[in-house]
PDB file of N, CA and C in Angstrom:
ATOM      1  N   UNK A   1      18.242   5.195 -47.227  1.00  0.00           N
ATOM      2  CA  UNK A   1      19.145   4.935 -48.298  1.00  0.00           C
ATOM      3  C   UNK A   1      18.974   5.960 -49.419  1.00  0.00           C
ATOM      4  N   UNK A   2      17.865   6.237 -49.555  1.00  0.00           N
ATOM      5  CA  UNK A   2      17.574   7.220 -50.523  1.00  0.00           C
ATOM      6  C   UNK A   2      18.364   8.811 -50.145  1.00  0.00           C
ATOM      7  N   UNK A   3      18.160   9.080 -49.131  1.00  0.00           N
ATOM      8  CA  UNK A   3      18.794   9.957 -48.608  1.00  0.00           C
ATOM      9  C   UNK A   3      20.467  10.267 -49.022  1.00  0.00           C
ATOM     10  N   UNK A   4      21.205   8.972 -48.356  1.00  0.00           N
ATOM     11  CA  UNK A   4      22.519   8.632 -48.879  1.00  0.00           C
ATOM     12  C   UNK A   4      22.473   8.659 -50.485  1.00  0.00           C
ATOM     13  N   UNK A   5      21.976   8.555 -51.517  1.00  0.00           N
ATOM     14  CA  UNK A   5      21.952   8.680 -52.831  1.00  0.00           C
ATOM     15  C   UNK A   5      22.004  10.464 -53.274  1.00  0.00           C
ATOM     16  N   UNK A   6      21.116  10.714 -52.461  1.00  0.00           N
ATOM     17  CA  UNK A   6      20.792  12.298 -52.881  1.00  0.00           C
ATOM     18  C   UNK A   6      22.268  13.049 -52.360  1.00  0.00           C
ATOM     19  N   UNK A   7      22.390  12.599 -51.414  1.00  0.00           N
ATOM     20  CA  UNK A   7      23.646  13.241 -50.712  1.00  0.00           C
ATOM     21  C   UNK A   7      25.001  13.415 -51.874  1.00  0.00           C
ATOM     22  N   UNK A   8      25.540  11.806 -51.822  1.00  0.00           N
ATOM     23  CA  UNK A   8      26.146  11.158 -52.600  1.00  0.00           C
ATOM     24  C   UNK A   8      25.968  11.980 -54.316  1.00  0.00           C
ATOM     25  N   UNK A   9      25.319  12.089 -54.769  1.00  0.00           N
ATOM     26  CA  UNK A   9      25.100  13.059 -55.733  1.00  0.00           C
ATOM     27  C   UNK A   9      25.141  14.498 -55.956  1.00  0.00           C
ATOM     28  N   UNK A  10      24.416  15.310 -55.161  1.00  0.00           N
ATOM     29  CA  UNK A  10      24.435  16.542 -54.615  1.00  0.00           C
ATOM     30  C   UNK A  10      26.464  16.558 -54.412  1.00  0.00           C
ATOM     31  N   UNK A  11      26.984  15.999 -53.666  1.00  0.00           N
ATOM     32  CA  UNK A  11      28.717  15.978 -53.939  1.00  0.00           C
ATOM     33  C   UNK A  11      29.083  15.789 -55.248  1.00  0.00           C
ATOM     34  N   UNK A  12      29.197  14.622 -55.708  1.00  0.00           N
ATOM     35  CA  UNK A  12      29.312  14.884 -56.979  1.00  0.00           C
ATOM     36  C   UNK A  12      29.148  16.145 -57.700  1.00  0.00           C
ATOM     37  N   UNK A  13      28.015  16.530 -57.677  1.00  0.00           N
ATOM     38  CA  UNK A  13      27.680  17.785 -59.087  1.00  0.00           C
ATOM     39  C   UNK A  13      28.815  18.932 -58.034  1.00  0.00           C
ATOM     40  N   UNK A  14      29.351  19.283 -57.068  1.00  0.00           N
ATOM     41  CA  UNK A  14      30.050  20.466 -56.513  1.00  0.00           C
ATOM     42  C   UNK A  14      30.706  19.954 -56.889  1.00  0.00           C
ATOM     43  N   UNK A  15      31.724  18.824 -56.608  1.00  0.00           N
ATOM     44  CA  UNK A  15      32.644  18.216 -56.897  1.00  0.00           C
ATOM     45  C   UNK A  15      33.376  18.711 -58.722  1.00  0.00           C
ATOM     46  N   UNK A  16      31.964  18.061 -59.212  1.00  0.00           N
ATOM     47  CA  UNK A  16      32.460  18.571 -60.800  1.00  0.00           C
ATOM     48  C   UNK A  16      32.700  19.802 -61.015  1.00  0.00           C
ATOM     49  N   UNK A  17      31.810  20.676 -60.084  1.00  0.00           N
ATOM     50  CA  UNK A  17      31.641  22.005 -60.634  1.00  0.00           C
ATOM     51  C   UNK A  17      32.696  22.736 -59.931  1.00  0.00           C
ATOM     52  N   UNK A  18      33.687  22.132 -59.126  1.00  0.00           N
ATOM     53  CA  UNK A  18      34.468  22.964 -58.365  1.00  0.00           C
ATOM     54  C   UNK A  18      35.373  22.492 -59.390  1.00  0.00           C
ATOM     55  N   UNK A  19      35.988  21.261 -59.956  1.00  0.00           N
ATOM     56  CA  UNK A  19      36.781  21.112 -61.053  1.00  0.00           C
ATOM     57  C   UNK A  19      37.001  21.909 -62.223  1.00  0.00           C
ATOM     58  N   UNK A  20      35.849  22.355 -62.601  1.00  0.00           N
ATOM     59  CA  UNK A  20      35.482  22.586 -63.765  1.00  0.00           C
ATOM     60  C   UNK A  20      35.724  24.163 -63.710  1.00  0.00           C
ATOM     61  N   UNK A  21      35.323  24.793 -62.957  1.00  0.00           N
ATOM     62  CA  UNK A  21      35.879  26.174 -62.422  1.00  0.00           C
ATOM     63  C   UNK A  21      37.058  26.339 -62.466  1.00  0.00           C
ATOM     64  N   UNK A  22      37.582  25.508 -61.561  1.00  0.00           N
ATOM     65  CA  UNK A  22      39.109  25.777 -61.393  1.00  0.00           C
ATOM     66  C   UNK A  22      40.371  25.842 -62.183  1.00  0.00           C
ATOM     67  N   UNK A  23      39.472  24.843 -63.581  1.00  0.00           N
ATOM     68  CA  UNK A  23      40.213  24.764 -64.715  1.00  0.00           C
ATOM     69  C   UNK A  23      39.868  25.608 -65.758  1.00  0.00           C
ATOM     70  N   UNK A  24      39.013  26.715 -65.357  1.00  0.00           N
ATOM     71  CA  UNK A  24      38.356  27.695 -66.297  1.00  0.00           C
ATOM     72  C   UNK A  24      39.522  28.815 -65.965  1.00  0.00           C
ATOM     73  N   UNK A  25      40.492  29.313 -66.973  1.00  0.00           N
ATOM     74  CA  UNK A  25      41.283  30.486 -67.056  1.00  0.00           C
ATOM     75  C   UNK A  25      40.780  31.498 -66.723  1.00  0.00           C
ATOM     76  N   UNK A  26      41.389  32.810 -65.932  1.00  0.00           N
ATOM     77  CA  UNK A  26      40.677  33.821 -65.856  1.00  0.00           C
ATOM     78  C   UNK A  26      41.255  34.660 -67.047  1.00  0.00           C
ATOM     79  N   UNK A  27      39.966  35.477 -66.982  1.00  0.00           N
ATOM     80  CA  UNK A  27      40.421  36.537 -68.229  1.00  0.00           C
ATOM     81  C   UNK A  27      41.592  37.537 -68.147  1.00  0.00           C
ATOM     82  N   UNK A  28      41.983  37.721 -66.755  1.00  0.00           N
ATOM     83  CA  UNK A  28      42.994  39.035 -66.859  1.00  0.00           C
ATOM     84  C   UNK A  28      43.997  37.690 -67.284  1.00  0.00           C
ATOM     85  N   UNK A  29      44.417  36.804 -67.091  1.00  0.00           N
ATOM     86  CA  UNK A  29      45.801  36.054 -68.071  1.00  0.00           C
ATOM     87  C   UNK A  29      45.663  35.266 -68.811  1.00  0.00           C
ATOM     88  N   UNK A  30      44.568  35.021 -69.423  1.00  0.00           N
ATOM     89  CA  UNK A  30      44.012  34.434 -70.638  1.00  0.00           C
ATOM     90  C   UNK A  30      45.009  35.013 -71.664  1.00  0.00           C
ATOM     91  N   UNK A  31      44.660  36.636 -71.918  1.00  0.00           N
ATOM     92  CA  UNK A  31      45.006  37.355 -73.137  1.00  0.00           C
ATOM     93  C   UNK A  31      46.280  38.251 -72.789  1.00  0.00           C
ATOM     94  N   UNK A  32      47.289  38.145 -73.706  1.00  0.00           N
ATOM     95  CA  UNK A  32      48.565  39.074 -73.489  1.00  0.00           C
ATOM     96  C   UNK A  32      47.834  40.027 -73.528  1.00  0.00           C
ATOM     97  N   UNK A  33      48.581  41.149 -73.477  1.00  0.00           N
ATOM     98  CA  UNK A  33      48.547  42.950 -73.662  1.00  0.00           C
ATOM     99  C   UNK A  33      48.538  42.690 -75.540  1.00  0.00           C
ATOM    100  N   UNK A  34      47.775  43.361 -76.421  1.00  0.00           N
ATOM    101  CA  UNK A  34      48.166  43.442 -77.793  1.00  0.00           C
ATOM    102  C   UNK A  34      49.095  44.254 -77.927  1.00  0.00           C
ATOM    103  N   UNK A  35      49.243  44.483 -79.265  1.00  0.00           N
ATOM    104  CA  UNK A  35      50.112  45.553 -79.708  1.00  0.00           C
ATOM    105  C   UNK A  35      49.249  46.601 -79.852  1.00  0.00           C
ATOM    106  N   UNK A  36      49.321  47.972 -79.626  1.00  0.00           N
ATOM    107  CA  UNK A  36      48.467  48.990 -80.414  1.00  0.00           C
ATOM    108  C   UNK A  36      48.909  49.367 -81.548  1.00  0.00           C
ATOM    109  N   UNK A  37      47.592  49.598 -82.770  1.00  0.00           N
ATOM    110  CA  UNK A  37      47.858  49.688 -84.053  1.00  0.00           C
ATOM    111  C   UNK A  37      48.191  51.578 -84.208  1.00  0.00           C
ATOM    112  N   UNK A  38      48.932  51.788 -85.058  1.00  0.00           N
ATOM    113  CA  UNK A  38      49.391  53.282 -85.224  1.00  0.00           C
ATOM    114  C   UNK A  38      48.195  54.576 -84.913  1.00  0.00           C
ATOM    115  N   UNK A  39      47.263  53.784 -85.173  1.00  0.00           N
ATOM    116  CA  UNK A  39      45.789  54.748 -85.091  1.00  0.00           C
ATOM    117  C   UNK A  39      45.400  54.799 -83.598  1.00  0.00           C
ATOM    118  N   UNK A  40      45.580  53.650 -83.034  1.00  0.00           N
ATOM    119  CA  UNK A  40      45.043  54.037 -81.628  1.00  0.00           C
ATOM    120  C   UNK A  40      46.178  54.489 -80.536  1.00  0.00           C
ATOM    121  N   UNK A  41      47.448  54.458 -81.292  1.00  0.00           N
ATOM    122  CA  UNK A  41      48.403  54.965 -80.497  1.00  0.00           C
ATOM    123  C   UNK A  41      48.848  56.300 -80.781  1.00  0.00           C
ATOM    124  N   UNK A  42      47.992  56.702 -81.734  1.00  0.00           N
ATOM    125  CA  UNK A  42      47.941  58.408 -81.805  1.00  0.00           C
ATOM    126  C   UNK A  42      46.498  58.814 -81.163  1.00  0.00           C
ATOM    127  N   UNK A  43      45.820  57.980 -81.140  1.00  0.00           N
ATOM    128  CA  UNK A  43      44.563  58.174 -79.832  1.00  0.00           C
ATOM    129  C   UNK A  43      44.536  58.498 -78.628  1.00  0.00           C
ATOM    130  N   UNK A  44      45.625  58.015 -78.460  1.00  0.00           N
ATOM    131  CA  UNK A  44      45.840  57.616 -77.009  1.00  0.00           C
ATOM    132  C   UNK A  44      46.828  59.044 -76.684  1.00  0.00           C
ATOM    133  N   UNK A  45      47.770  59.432 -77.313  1.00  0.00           N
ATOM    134  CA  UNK A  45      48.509  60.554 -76.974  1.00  0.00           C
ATOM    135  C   UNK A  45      48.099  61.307 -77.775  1.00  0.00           C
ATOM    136  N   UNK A  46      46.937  61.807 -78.539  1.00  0.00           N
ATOM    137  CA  UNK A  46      45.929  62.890 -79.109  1.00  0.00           C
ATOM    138  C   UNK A  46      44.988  63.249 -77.373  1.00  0.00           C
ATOM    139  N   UNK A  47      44.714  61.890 -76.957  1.00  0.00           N
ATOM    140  CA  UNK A  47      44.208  61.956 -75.654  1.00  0.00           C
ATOM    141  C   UNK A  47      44.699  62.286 -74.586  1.00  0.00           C
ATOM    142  N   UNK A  48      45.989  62.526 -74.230  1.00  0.00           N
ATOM    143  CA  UNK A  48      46.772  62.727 -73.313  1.00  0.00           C
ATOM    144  C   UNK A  48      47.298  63.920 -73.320  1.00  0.00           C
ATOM    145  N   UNK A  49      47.174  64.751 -74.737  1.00  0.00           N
ATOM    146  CA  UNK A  49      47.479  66.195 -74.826  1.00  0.00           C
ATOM    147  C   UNK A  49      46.348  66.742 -74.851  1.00  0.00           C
ATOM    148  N   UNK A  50      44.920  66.451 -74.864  1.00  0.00           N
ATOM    149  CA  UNK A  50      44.078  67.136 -74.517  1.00  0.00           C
ATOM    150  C   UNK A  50      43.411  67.367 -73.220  1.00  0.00           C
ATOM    151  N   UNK A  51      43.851  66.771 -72.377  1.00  0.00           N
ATOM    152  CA  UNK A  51      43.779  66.765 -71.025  1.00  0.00           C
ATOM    153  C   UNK A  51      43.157  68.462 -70.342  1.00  0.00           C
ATOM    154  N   UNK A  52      42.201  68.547 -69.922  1.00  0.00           N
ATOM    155  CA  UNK A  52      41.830  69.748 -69.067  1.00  0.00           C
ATOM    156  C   UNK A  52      41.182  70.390 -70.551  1.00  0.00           C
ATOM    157  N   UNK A  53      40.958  69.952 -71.731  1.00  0.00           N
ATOM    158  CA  UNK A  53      40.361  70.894 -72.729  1.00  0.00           C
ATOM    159  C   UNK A  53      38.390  70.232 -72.570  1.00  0.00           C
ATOM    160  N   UNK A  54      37.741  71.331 -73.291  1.00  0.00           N
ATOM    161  CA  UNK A  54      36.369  70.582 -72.807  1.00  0.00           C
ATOM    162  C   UNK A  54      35.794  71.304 -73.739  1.00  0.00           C
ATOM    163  N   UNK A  55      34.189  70.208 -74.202  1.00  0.00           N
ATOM    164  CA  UNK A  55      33.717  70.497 -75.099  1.00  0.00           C
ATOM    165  C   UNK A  55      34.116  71.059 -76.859  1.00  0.00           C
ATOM    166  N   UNK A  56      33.723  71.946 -77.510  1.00  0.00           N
ATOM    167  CA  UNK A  56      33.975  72.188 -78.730  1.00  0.00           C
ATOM    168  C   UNK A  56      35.748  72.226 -78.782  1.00  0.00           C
ATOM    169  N   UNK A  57      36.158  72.726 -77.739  1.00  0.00           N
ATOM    170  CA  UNK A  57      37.991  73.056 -78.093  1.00  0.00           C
ATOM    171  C   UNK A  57      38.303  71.503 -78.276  1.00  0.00           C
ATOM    172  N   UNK A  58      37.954  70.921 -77.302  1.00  0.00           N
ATOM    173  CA  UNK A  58      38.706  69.537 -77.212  1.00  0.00           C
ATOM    174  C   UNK A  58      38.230  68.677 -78.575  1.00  0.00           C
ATOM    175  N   UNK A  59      36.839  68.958 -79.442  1.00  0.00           N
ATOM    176  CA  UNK A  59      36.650  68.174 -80.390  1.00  0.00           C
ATOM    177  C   UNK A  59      37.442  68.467 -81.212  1.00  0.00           C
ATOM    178  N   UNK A  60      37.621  69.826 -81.226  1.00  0.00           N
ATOM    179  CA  UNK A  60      38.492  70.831 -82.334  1.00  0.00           C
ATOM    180  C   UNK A  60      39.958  70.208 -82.359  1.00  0.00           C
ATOM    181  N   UNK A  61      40.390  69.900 -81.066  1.00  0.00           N
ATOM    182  CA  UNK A  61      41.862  69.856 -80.879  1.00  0.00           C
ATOM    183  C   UNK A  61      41.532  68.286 -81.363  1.00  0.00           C
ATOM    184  N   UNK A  62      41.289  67.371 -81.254  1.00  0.00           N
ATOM    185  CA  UNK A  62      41.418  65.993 -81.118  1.00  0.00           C
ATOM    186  C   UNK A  62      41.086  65.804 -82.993  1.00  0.00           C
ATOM    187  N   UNK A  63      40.358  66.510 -83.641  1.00  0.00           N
ATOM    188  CA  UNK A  63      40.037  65.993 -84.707  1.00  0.00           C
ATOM    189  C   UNK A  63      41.069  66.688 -85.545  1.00  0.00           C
ATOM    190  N   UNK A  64      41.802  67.279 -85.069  1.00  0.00           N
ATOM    191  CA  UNK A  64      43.139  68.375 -85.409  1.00  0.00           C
ATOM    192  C   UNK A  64      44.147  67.201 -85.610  1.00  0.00           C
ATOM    193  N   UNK A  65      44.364  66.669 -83.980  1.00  0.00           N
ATOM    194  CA  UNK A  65      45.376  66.032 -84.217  1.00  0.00           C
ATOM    195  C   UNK A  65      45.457  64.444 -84.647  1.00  0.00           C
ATOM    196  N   UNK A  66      44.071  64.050 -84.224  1.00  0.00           N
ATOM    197  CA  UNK A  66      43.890  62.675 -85.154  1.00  0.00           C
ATOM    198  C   UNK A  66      44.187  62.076 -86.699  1.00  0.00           C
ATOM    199  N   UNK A  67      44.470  64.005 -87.411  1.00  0.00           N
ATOM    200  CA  UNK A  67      44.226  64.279 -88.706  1.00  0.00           C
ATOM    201  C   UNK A  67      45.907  64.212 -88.944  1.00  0.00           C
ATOM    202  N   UNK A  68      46.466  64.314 -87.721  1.00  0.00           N
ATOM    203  CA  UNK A  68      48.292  64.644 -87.896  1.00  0.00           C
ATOM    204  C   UNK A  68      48.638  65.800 -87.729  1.00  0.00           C
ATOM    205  N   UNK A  69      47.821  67.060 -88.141  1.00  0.00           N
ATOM    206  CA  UNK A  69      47.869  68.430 -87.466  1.00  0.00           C
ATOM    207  C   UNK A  69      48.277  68.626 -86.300  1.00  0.00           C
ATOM    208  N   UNK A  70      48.799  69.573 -86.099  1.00  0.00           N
ATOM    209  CA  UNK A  70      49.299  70.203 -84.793  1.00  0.00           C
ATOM    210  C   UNK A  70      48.215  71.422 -84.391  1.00  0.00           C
ATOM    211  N   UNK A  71      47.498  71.171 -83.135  1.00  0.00           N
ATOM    212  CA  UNK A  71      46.549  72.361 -83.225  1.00  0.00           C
ATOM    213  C   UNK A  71      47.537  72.427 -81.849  1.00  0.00           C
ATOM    214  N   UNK A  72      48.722  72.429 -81.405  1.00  0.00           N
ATOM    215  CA  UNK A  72      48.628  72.944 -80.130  1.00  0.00           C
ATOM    216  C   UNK A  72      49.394  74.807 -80.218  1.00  0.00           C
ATOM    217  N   UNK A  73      49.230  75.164 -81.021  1.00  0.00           N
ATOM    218  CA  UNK A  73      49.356  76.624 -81.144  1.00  0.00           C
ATOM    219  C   UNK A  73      47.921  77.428 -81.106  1.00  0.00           C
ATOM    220  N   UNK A  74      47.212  76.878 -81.621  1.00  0.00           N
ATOM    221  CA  UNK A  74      45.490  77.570 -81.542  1.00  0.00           C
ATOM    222  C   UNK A  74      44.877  77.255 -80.180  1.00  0.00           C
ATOM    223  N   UNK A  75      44.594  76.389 -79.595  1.00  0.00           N
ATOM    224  CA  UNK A  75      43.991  76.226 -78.782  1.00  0.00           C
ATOM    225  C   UNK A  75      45.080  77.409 -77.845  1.00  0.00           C
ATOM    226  N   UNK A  76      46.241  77.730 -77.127  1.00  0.00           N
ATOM    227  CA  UNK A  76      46.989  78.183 -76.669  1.00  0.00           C
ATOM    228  C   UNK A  76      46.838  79.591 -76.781  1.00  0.00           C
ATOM    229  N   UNK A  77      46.726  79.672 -78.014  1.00  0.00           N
ATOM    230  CA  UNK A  77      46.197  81.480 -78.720  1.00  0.00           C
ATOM    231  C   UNK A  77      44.849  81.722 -77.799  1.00  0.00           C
ATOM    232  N   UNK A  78      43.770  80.508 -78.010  1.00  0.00           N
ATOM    233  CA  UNK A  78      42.502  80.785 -77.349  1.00  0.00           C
ATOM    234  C   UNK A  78      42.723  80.896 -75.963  1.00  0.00           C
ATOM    235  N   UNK A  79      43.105  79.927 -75.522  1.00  0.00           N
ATOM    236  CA  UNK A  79      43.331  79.935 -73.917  1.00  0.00           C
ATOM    237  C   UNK A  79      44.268  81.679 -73.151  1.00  0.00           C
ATOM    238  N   UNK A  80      44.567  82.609 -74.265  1.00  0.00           N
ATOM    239  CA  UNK A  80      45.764  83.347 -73.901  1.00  0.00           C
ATOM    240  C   UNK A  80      44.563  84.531 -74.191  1.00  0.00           C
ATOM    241  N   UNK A  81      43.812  84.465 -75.205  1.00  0.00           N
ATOM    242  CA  UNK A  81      42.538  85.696 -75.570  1.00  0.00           C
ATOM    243  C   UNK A  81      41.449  85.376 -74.315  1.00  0.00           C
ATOM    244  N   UNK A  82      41.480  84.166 -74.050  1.00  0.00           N
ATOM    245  CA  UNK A  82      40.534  84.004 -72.839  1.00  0.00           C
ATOM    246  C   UNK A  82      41.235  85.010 -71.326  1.00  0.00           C
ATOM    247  N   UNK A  83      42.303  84.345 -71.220  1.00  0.00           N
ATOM    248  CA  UNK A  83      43.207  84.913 -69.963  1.00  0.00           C
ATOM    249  C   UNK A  83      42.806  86.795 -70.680  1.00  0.00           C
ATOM    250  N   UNK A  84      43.510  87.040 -71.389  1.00  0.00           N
ATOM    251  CA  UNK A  84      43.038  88.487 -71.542  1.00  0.00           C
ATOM    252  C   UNK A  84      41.689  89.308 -71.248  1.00  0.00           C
ATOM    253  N   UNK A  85      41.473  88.618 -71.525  1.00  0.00           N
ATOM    254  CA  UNK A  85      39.806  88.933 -71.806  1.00  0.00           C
ATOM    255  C   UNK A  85      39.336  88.874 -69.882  1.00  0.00           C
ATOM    256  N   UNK A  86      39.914  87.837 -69.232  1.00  0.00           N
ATOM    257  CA  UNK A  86      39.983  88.037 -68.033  1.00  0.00           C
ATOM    258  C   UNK A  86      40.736  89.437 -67.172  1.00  0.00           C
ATOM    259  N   UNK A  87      41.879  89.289 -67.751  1.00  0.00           N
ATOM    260  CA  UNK A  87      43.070  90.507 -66.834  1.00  0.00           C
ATOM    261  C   UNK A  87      41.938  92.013 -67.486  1.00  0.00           C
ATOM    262  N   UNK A  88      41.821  91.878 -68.572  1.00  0.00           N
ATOM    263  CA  UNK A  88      41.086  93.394 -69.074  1.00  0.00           C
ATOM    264  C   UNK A  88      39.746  93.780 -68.080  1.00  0.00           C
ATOM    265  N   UNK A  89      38.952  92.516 -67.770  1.00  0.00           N
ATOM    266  CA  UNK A  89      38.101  93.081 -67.409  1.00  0.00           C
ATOM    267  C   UNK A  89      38.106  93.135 -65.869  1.00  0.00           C
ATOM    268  N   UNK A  90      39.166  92.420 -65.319  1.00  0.00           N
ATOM    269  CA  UNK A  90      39.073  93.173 -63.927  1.00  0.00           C
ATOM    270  C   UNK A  90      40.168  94.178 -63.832  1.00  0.00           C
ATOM    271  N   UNK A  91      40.831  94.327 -64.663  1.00  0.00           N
ATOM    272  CA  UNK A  91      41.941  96.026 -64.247  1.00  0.00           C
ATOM    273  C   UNK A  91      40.294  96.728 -64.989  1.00  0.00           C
ATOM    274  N   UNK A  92      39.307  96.949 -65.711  1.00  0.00           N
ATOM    275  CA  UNK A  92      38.285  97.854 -65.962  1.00  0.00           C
ATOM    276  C   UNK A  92      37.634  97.622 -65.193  1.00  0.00           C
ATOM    277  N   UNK A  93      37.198  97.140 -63.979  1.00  0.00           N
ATOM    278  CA  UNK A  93      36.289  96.733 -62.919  1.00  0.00           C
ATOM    279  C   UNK A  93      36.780  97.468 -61.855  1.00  0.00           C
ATOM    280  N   UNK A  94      38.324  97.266 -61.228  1.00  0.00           N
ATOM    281  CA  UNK A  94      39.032  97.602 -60.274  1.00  0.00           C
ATOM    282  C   UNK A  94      38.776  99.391 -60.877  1.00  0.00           C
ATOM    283  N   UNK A  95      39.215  99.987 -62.047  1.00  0.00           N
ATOM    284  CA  UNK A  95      39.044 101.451 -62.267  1.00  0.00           C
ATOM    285  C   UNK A  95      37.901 102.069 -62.021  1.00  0.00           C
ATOM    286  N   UNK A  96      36.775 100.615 -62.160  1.00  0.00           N
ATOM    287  CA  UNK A  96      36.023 101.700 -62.484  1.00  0.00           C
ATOM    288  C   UNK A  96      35.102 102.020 -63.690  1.00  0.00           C
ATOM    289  N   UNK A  97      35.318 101.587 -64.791  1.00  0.00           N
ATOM    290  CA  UNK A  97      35.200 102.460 -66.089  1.00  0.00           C
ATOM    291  C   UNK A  97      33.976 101.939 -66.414  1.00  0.00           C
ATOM    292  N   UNK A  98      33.454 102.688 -66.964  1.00  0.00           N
ATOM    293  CA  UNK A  98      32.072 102.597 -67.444  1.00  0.00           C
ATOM    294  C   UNK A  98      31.411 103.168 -68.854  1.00  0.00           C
ATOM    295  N   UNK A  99      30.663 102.756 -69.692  1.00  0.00           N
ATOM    296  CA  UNK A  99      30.393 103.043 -70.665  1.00  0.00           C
ATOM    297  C   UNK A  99      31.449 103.500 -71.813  1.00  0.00           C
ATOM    298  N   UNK A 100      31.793 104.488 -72.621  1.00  0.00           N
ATOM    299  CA  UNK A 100      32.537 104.632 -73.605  1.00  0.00           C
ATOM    300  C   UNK A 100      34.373 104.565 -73.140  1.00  0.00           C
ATOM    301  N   UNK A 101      34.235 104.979 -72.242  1.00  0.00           N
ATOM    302  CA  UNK A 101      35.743 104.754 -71.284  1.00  0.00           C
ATOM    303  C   UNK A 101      35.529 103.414 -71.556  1.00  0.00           C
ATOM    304  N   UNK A 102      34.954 102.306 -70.521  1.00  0.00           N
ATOM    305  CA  UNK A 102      35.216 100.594 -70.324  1.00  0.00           C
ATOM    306  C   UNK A 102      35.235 100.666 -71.932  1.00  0.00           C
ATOM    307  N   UNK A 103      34.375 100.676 -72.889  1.00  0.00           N
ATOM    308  CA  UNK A 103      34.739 100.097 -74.274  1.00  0.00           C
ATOM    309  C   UNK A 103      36.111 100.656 -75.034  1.00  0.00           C
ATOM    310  N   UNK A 104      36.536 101.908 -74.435  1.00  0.00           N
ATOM    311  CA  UNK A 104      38.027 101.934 -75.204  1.00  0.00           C
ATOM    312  C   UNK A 104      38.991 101.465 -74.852  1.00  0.00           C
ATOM    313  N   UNK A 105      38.792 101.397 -73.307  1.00  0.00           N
ATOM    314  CA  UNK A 105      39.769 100.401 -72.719  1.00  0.00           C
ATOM    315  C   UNK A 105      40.117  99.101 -72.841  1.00  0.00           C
ATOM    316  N   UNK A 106      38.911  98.720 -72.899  1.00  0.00           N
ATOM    317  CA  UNK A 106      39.086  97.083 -73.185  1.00  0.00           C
ATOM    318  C   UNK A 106      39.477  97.144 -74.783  1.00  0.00           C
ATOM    319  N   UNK A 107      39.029  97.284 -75.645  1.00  0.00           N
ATOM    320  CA  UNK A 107      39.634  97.241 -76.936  1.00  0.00           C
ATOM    321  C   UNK A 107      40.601  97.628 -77.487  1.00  0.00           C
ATOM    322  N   UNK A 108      41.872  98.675 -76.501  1.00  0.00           N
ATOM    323  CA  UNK A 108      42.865  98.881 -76.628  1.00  0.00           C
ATOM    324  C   UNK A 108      43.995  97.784 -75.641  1.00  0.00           C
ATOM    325  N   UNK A 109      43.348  96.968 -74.373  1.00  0.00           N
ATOM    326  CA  UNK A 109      43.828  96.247 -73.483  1.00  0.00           C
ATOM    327  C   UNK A 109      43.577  94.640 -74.578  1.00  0.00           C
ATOM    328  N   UNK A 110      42.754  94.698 -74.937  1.00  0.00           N
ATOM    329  CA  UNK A 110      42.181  93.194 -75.516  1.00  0.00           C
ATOM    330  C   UNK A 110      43.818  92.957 -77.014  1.00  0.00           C
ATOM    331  N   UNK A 111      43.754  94.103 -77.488  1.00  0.00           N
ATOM    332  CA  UNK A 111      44.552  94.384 -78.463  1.00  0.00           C
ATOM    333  C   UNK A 111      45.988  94.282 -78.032  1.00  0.00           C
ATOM    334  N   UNK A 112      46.287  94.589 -76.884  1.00  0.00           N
ATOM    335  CA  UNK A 112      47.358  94.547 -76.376  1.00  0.00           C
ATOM    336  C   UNK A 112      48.142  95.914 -76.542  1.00  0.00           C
ATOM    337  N   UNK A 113      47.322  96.652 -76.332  1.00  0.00           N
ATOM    338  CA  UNK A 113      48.181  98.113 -76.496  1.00  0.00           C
ATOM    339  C   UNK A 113      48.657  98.546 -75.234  1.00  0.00           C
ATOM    340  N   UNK A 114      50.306  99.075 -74.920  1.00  0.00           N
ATOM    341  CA  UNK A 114      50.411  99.505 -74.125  1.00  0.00           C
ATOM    342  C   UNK A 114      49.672 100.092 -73.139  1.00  0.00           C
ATOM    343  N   UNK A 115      49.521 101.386 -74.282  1.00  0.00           N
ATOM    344  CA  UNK A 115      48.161 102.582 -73.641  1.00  0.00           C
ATOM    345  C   UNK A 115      46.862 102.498 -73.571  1.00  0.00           C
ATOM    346  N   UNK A 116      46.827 101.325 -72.732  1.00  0.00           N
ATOM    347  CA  UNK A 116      45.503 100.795 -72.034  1.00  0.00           C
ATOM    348  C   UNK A 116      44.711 101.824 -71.025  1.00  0.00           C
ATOM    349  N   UNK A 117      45.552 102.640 -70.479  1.00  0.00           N
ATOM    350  CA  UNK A 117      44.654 103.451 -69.544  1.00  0.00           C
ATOM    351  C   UNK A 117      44.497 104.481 -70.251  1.00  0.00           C
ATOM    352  N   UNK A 118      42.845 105.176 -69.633  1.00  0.00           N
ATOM    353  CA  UNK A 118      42.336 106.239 -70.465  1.00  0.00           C
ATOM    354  C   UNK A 118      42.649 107.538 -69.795  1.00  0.00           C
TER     355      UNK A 118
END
């Protein structure tokens, strides 16, 4: 008989606890979607235009535009002196050039001077 008691109980407490669960809301539909406040919805697309930027540029750009600034002309300038700075030094690699040649070249190529070749 004792047995039948323990049993009889042991149901019970699942019993409750399967109730009691079931009537517990889950969190994904508990809470609507909020509204976003003006600050985090310039977060969010401050964040979405910085996409592929990294480290110092991206703090630069984000605290640019968090501020309402438009940094997307600077970063663009950088990204375009970077690309240069690339094309210069392999057309001076592919030539060839070395010592006072490679330095006039590149500083007339970096500059954007036509008369890049020496």
């Amino acid at each position: 008989m004792s047995m039948s008691l323990r049993l009889l109980a042991i149901s019970a407490a699942f019993a409750f606890a399967g109730v009691t669960f079931a009537a517990t809301p889950q969190a994904s539909t508990a809470a609507p979607a909020k509204a976003r406040t003006a600050q985090q919805q310039r977060m969010a697309d401050c964040n979405k235009q910085a996409t592929g930027k990294k480290g110092d540029e991206r703090k630069a750009f984000m605290s640019s535009c968090l501020k309402g600034g438009s940094m997307a002309a600077a970063p663009s300038a950088k990204a375009t002196q970077q690309e240069k700075m690339k094309t210069c030094n392999a057309d001076a690699k592919t030539k060839a050039l070395k010592g006072a040649d490679r330095k006039t070249f590149m500083s007339s190529c970096l500059k954007g001077s036509t008369a890049a070749t020496p």
